[in-house]
Every structure is written in C-alpha cells, then in structure tokens.
Protein backbone atom coordinates (compact mmCIF):
# COMPACT_ATOMS: atom_id res chain seq x y z
CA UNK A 1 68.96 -12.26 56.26
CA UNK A 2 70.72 -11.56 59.34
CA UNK A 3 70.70 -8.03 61.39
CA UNK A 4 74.37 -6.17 60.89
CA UNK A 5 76.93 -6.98 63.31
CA UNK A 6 77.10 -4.07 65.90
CA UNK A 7 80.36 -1.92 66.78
CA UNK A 8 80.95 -0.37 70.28
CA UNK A 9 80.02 2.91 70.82
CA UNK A 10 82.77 5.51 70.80
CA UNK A 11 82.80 7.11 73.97
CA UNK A 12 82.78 10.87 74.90
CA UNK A 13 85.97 12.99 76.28
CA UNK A 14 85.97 12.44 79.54
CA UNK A 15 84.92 15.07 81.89
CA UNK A 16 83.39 17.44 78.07
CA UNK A 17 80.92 19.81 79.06
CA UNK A 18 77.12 18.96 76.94
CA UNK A 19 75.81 21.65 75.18
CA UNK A 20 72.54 21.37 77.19
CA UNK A 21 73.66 20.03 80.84
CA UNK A 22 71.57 21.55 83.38
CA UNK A 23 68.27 21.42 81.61
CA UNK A 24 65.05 19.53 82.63
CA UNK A 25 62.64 18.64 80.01
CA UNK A 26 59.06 16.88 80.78
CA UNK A 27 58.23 15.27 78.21
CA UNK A 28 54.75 13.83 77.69
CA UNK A 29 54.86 13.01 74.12
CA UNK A 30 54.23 9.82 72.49
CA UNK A 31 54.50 8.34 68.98
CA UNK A 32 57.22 10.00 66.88
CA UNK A 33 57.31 14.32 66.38
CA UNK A 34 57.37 14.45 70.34
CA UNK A 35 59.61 12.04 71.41
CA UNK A 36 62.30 12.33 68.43
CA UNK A 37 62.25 16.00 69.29
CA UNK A 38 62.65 15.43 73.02
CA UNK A 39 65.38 12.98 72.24
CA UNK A 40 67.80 15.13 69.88
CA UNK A 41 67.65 17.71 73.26
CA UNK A 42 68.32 14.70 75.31
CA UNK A 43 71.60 13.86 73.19
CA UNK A 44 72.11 17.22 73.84
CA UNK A 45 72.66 16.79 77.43
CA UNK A 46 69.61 18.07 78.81
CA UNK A 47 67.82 15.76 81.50
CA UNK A 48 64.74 14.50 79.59
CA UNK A 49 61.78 12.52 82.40
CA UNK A 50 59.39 10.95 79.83
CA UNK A 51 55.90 10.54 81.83
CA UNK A 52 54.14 7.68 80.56
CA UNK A 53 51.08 5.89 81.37
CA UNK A 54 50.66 3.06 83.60
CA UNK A 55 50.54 -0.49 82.18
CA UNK A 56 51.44 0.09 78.21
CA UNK A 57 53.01 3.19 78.75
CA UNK A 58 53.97 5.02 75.24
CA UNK A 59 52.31 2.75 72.90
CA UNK A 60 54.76 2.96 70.31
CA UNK A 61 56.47 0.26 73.30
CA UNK A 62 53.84 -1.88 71.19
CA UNK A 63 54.83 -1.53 67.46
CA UNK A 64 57.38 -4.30 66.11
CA UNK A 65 59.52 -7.26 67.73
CA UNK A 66 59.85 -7.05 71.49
CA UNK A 67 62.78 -6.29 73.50
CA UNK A 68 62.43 -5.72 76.88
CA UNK A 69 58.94 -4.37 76.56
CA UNK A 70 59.93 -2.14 74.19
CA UNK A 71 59.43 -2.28 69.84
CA UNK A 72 62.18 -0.96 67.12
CA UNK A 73 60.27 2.39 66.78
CA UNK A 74 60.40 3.18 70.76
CA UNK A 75 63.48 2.55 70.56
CA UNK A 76 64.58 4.38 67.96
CA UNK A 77 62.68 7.37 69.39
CA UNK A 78 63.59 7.86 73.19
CA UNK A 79 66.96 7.06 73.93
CA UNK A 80 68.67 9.16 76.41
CA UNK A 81 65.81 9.52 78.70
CA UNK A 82 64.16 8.29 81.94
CA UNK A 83 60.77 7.12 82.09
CA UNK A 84 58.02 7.69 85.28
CA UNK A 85 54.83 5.81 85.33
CA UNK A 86 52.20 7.96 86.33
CA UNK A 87 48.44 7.95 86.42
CA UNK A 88 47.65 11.22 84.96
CA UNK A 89 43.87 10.72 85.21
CA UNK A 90 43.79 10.93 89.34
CA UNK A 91 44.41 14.05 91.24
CA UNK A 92 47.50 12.89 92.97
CA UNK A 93 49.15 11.84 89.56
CA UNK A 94 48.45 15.54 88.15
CA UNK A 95 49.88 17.11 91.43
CA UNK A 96 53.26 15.36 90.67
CA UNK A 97 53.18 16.26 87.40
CA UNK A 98 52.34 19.54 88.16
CA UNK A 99 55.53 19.73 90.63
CA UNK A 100 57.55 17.96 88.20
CA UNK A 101 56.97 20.87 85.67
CA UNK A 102 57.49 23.65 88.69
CA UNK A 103 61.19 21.90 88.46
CA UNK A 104 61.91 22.28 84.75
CA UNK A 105 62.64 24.25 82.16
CA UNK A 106 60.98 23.04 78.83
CA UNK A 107 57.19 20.93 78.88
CA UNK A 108 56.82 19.24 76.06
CA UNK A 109 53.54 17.39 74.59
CA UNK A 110 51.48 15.95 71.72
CA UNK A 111 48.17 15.15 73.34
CA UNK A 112 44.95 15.64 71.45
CA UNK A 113 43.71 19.09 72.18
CA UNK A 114 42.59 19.66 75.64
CA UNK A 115 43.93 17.24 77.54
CA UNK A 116 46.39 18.62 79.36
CA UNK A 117 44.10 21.72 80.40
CA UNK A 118 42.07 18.81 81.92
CA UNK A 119 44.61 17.58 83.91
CA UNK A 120 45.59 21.22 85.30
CA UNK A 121 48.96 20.82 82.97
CA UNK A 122 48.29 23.58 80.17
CA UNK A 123 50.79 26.33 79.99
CA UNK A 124 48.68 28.66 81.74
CA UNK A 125 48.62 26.35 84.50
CA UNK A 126 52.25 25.85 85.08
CA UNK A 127 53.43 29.07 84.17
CA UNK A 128 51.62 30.71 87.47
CA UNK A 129 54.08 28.11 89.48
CA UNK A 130 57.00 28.46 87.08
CA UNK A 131 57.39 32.02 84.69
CA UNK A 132 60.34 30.78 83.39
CA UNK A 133 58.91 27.89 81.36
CA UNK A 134 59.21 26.70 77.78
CA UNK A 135 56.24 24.89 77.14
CA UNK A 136 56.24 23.27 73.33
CA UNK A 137 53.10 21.80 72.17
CA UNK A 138 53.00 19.54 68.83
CA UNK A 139 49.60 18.65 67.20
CA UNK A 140 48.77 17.93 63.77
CA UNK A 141 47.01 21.34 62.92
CA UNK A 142 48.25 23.69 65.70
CA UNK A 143 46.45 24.82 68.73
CA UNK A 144 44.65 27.34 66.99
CA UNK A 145 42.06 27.46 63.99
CA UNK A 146 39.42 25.15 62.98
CA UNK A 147 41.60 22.02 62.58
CA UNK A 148 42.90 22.68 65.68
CA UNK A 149 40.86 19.99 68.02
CA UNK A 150 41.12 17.02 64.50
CA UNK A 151 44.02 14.19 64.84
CA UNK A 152 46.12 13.92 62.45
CA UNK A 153 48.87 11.58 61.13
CA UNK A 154 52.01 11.16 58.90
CA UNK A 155 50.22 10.25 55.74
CA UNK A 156 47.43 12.43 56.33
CA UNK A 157 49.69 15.80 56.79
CA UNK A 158 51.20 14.63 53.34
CA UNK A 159 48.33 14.29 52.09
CA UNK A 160 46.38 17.54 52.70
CA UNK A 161 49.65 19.79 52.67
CA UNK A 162 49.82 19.10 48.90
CA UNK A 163 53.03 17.08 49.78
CA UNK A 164 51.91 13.48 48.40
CA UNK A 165 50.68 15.37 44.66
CA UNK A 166 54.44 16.05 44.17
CA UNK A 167 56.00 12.50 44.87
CA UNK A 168 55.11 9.75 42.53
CA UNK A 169 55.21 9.23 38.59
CA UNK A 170 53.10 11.53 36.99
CA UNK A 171 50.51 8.89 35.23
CA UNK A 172 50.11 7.10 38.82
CA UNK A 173 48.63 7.71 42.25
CA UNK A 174 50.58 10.71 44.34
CA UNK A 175 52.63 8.64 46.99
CA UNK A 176 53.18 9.25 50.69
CA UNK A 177 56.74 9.16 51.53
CA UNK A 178 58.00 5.28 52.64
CA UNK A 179 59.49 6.76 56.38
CA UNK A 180 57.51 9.44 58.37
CA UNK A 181 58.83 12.50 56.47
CA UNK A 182 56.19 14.85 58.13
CA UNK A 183 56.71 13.28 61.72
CA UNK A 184 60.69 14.04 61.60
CA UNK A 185 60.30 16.93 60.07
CA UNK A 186 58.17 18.20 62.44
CA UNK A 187 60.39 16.99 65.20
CA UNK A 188 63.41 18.92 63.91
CA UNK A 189 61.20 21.82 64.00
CA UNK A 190 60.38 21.43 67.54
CA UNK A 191 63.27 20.85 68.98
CA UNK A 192 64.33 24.39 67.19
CA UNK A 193 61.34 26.16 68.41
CA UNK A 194 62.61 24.86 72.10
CA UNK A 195 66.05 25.87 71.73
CA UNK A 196 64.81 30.12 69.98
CA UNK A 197 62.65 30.21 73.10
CA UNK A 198 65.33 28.78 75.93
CA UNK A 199 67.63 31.39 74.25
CA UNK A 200 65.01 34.44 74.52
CA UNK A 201 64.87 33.66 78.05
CA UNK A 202 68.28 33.58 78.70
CA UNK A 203 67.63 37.67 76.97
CA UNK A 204 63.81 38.49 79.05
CA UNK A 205 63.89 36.12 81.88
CA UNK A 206 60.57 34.58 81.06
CA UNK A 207 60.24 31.10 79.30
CA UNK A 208 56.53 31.31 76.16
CA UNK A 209 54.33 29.11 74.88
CA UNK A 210 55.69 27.90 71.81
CA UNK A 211 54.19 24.93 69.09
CA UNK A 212 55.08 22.98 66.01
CA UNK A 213 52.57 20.87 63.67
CA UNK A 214 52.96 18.05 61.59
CA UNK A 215 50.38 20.11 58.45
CA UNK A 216 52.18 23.41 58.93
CA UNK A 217 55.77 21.55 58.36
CA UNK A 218 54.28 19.73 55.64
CA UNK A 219 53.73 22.76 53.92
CA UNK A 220 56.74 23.95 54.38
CA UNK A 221 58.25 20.92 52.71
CA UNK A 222 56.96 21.17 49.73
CA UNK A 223 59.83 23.05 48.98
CA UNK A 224 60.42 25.61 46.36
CA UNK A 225 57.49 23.85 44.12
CA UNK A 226 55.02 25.50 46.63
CA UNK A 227 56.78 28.86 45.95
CA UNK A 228 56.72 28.37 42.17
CA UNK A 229 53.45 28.09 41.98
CA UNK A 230 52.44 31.18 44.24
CA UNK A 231 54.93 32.92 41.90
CA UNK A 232 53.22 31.65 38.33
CA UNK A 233 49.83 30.31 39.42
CA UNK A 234 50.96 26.71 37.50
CA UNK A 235 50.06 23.31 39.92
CA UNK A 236 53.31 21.61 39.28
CA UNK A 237 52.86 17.83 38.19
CA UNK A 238 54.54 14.65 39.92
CA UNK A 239 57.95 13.73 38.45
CA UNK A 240 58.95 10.99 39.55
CA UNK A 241 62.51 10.45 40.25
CA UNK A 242 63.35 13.24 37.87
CA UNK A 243 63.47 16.59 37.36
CA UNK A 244 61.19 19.60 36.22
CA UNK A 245 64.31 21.94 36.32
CA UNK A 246 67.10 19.64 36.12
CA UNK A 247 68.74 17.27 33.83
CA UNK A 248 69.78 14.42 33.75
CA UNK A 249 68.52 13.95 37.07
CA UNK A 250 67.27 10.81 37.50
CA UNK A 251 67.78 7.19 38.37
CA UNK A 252 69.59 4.94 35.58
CA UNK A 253 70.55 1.33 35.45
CA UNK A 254 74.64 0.05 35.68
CA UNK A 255 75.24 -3.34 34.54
CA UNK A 256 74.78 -4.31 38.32
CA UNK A 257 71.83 -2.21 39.90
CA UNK A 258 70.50 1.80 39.93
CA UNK A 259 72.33 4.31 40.93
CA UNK A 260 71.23 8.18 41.06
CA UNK A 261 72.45 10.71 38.45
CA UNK A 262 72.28 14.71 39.30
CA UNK A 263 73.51 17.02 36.87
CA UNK A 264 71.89 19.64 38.04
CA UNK A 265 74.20 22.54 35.73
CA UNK A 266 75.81 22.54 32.69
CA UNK A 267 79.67 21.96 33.82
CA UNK A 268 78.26 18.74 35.60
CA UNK A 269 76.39 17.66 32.21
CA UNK A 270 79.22 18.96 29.96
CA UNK A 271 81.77 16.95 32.33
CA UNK A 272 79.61 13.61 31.84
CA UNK A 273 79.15 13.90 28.67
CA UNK A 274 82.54 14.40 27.82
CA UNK A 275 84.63 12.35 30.50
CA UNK A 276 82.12 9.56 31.06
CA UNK A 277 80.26 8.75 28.17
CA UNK A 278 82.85 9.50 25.69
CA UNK A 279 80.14 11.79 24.12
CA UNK A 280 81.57 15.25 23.37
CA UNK A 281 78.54 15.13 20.96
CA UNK A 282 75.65 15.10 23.43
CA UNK A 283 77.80 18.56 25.26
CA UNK A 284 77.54 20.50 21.86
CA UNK A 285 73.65 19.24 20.71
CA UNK A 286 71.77 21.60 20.26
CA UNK A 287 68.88 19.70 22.26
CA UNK A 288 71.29 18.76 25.29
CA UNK A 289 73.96 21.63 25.48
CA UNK A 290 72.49 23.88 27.91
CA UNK A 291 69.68 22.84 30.70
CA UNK A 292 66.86 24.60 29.70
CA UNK A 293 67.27 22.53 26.54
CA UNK A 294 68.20 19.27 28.25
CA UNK A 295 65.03 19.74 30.90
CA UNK A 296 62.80 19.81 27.73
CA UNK A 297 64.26 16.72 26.45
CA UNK A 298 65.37 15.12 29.19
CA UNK A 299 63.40 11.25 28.16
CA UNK A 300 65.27 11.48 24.90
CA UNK A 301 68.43 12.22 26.67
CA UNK A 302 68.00 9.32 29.12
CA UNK A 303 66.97 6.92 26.12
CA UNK A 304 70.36 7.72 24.64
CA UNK A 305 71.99 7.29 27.89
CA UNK A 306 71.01 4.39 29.89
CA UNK A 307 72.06 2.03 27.25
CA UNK A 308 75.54 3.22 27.91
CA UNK A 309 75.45 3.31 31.44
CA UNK A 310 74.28 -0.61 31.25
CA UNK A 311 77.74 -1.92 29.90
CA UNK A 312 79.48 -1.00 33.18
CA UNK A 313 78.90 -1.82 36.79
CA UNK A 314 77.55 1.25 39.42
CA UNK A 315 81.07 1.10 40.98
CA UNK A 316 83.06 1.54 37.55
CA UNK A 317 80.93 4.80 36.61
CA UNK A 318 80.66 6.40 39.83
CA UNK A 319 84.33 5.90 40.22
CA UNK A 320 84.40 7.81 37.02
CA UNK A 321 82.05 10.45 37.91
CA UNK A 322 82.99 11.50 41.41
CA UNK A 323 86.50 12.72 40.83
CA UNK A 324 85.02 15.20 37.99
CA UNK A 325 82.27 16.26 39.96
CA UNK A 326 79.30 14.70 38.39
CA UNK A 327 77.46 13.66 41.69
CA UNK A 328 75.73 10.60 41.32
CA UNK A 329 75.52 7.66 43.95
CA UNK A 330 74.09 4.12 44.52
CA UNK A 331 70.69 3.50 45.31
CA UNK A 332 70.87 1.55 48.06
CA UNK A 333 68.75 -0.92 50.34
CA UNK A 334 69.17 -0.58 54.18
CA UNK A 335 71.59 -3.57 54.62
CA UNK A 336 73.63 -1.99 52.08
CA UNK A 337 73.57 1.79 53.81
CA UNK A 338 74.63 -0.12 57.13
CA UNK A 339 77.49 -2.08 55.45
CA UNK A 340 78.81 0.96 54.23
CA UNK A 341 82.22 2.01 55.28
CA UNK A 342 81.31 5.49 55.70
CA UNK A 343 78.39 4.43 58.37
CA UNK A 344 81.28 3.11 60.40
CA UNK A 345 84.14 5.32 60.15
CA UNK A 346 81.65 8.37 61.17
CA UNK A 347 80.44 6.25 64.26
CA UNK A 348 76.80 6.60 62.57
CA UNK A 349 75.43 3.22 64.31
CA UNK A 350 76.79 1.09 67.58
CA UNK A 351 75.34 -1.20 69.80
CA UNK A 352 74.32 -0.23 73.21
CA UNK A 353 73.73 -2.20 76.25
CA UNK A 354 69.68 -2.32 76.45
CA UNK A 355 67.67 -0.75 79.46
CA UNK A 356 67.41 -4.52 81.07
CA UNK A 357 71.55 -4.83 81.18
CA UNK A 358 70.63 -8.22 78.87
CA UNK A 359 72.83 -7.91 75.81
CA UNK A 360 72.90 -4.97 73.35
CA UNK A 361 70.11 -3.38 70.86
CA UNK A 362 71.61 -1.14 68.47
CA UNK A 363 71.86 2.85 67.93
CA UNK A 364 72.03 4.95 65.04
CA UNK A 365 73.57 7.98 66.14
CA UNK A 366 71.78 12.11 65.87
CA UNK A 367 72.67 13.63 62.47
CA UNK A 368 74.82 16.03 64.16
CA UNK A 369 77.97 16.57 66.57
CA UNK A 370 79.54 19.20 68.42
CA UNK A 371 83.52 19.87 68.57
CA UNK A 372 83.83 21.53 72.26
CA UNK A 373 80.36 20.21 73.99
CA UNK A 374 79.74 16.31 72.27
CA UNK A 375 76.86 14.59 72.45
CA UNK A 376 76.04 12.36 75.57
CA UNK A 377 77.04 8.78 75.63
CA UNK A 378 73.85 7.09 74.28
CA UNK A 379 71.66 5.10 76.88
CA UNK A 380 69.13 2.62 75.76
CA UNK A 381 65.06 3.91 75.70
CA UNK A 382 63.89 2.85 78.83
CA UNK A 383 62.08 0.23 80.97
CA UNK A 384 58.22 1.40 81.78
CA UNK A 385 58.64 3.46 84.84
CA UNK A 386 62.24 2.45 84.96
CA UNK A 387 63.23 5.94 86.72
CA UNK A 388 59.94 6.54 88.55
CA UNK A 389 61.58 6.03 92.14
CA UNK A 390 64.87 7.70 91.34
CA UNK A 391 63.06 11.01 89.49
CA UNK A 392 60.19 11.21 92.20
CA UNK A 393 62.79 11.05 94.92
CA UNK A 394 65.58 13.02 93.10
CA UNK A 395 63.36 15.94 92.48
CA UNK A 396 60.62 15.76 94.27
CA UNK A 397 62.44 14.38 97.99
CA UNK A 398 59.99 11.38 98.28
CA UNK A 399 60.64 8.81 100.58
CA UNK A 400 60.22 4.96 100.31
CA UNK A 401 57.30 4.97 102.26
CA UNK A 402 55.58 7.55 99.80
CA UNK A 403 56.37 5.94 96.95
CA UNK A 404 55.23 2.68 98.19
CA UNK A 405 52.12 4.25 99.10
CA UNK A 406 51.06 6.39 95.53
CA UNK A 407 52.20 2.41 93.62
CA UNK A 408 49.88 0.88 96.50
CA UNK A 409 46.95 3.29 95.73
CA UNK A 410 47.70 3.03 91.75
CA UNK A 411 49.45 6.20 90.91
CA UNK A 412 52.40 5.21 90.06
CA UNK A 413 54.40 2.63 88.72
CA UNK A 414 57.90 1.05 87.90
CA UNK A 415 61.01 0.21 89.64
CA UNK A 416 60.88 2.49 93.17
C-alpha cells in the first residue's frame, strides 16, 4: 500500500501578524510531551531554537524510516523550529546555553531530574541573568515528591494513573492506549501552562517556574470515572467500546465494516429507533424507552440491533442517521481518515519541502487556527545543527572565526 498523495500547503495572508511573533523559546526537550508542546508555540509564531546533542541529536531522529537524518516521529514532533548542536557536558557549551536563555522568554525541558542544575541551566540559575523568564519543566512525576527523580513513560503513566483499568473489555487485560495519549496530553498541558505564565508576566513583570507531568495528566484523564468513584467509593470496571451510562453506545457492524453508534439521550435513541430501524417498538419498551433502562440492558438491545444494522452498508445508515441527529460515524483505518474529503477541504495534511530542499515529507496540520493572527507557514523539523551558525551568530554576535573555533574544539556542531 502506497503513502497518500500530498497537497500543497495553503499559504498564510501575506504580511498577518502570528499570535506569538516576538517570542524566543529554548527548547531542550526530546521525545514527545516536550517537543509537541514546543512545537504548537512554534506554529504559533514564536521563535523556537531546539538545542540538541552532538552526533544523534534528539534521538527520536532515530525511530522509523530515514529521511534526511530524521524518523516519522521527529518529524511529526518539531516542525517549525531551528536546531543548534551543542555539547552541553563542557563548560563552554553551558555558557552558550546559558546566554541563549539570558535572550529568551520561555526554557523549556524534559531531562531526568537534575540535569540541568548540573549544567548551571535550572531556573534558579537563569532567572538571576533573566527575571523575566518562563521556565516549563516536564517529567513524568513532577519535580517534587518521591517519584520525582523515577523516569517514566507513556504506558507506564497509563498504567499507574489508573488510566489503562478503564480501557479494554472487561473479561481481558486493561489496555494502554494504541498512540501516546499521556505524552500529548501532557504536551497540550504544557504548552497552556507556558502561555497562563507569559500572560501573568505581561500583568507582574516577572516570568515563574512552571511544570507539567505525564502521571499528573494521566490522572486527570481519567475523566469523570475518576470523579465517580471519589463521589460513590465504586472502582468502575472496563467497558469496552461501550457505555456504563450510555446506550446504545457502541460499535456495530453495516453490511460493509463498523461504524460507531452514540445515543447518548433519549431523543437520539427515540429518533433511531423510530427513523432508522423502523422500530417504534424498541422507543416505547419498557426495557429500552428511557436510558437508565436501556444502560441496564444495553447487550440485549445490541443483540436485537446489529442484525438490522447488517442488511445495509455504513454509508446507507449513517446517511440515515446524521440528518436526524443520531451521531454515529465510520470506524476508520488511517488510509481511510487521510482519504477523507474533510482532511482536505480543512487543509488538515500537505506536503512540505523537507529540511534538505530534496523533495517533500508530509504535514498534518495543529488542531487549531486563528482568524486575525494564523498559524505560521509550516517548515520541515530540522537538519542536526541545521541553525547552529545562524542562531549563535543571530543572537549571540559570533563571528566565523568563533564558530569555527567552539566546532574545532567539539562544542558545537552543524551547518556554521
């Protein structure tokens, strides 16, 4: 099977103001929280220098077919920025990092906890030089507590946060989510966190530590289930694709694949019942007629059901269903999200010309937009140490002989 053919990206007004232009973010994140959250500020407009180690860099660069040095899930996570190769271990690599932060207005990282104090980069640090900073740190348990020095991953947040028991049929194993759920999530709350604090010090004048963690947002997305149970002391069970207050809410079978059913009040049920299935019956059952009811009985209600459902195709009921209301939609595979009309007409995926200026890789563009201030005209994720000569000159006012002599003496590295 073949990769989908590409459109051109739609490009910006010309001469539209960003919503974050003017803003310098360091970012020395890696993996996915960091760098995802880094990136949505970067699409933002916000100038985002990704510092990265010498030789391998990120090593999410690593992970997946090659393109230029660089996998699908760098790519996927740093577009919109400009990487610097820099030793961070030797003292002349932490005193440009150092003046690299004295330049900007948000720090961002995800090291394991510790090493940035070690490299004279904590927030205490840099704030001396620079009051006005926004340093973010993400971690797996915060920066605080007695988690607080353990790695952590994905899985493992979903895992411990109570996450995983709630996803899965109930007579199997709990299952971790297929994408990193806990790593986006946590990204999302970053990038927040950033934007409350750069907006309290537009109001004090002073930037604040602020943090995110990939166990404390996996608690937090456990949803309302976490809440119900503080509220009635009952561990909720795993449900599947179901519901335990909903139904029918679940995935059933057309003639031609599954497609997702969510009826999640009476009108919608009433409406299907009626409309769709040609079963006023079901709407008036005593069982079925109101959702408390239906919830109780909800396998006898799908037994009756999906046998229907099987003598049409997923396009004949849903173009039954969505006109009255009765949300429901087809379960798709990727190639059949990225065929989708609706991925194209909202300009939801392009290809790009890639950091080397050989051919294209493709983009799948931020869940958002903004009417007066769009988002930037995507760039590919860069080369290792692609921008190390242009950012160390730019804001630093390096020559050509310095940079030639900190890549001579192994500090830094890229194009200069």
């Amino acid at each position: 099977m073949s990769a989908p053919s590409l459109p051109p990206q739609r490009k910006r007004p010309e001469g539209a103001e960003t919503a974050l232009g003017g803003l310098r973010i360091l970012d020395f994140t890696h993996f996915i929280a960091g760098p995802m959250a880094t990136m949505f500020l970067a699409d933002m407009g916000a100038e985002v220098i990704k510092i990265e180690k010498l030789g391998r860099g990120d090593d999410f660069r690593g992970f997946g077919p090659q393109k230029d040095g660089m996998g699908p899930p760098f790519v996927w996570t740093n577009r919109n920025k400009q990487s610097v190769a820099l030793d961070l271990t030797k003292p002349e690599g932490q005193e440009i990092a150092r003046a690299l932060a004295a330049t900007a207005d948000v720090v961002v990282e995800n090291f394991s906890a510790g090493v940035m104090a070690r490299f004279g980069l904590d927030y205490e640090t840099l704030r001396a030089a620079n009051p006005r900073l926004v340093y973010c740190a993400v971690s797996a348990y915060g920066r605080v507590g007695p988690l607080a020095a353990r790695l952590g991953f994905d899985p493992i947040a979903q895992a411990e946060s109570g996450f995983m028991s709630l996803t899965g049929e109930p007579d199997r194993d709990p299952l971790r989510s297929g994408p990193a759920i806990m790593d986006m999530s946590t990204a999302m709350m970053a990038s927040n966190v950033i934007l409350g604090a750069l907006l309290a010090r537009e109001r004090l004048g002073v930037g604040q530590y602020v943090e995110a963690s990939l166990f404390d947002t996996a608690v937090q997305m456990s949803g309302f289930h976490a809440m119900n149970y503080l509220m009635s002391g009952v561990v909720p069970d795993r449900f599947g694709n179901s519901s335990r207050d909903s139904a029918p809410t679940d995935v059933f079978y057309a003639a031609d694949g599954p497609f997702y059913l969510a009826c999640a009040n009476d009108r919608s049920f009433h409406r299907l019942a009626r409309d769709v299935l040609g079963r006023p019956d079901l709407a008036e059952h005593p069982d079925y007629a109101e959702s408390r009811q239906r919830t109780a009985n909800k396998d006898a209600l799908k037994a009756i059901m999906q046998p229907i459902f099987q003598t049409k195709t997923r396009a004949a009921w849903l173009a039954k269903m969505q006109p009255l209301g009765v949300p429901a939609g087809e379960v798709r595979s990727l190639d059949e999200v990225f065929a989708a009309p609706e991925i194209r007409e909202r300009g939801r995926l392009s290809g790009i010309p890639a950091a080397s200026g050989d051919g294209t890789v493709p983009n799948i563009a931020p869940p958002f937009d903004f009417r007066d201030t769009p988002i930037v005209d995507p760039v590919a994720a860069p080369m290792l140490g692609q921008h190390t000569g242009a950012v160390l000159s730019q804001a630093l006012g390096l020559d050509q002989a310095a940079l030639e002599a900190l890549k001579r003496a192994g500090v830094i590295d890229g194009r200069i």
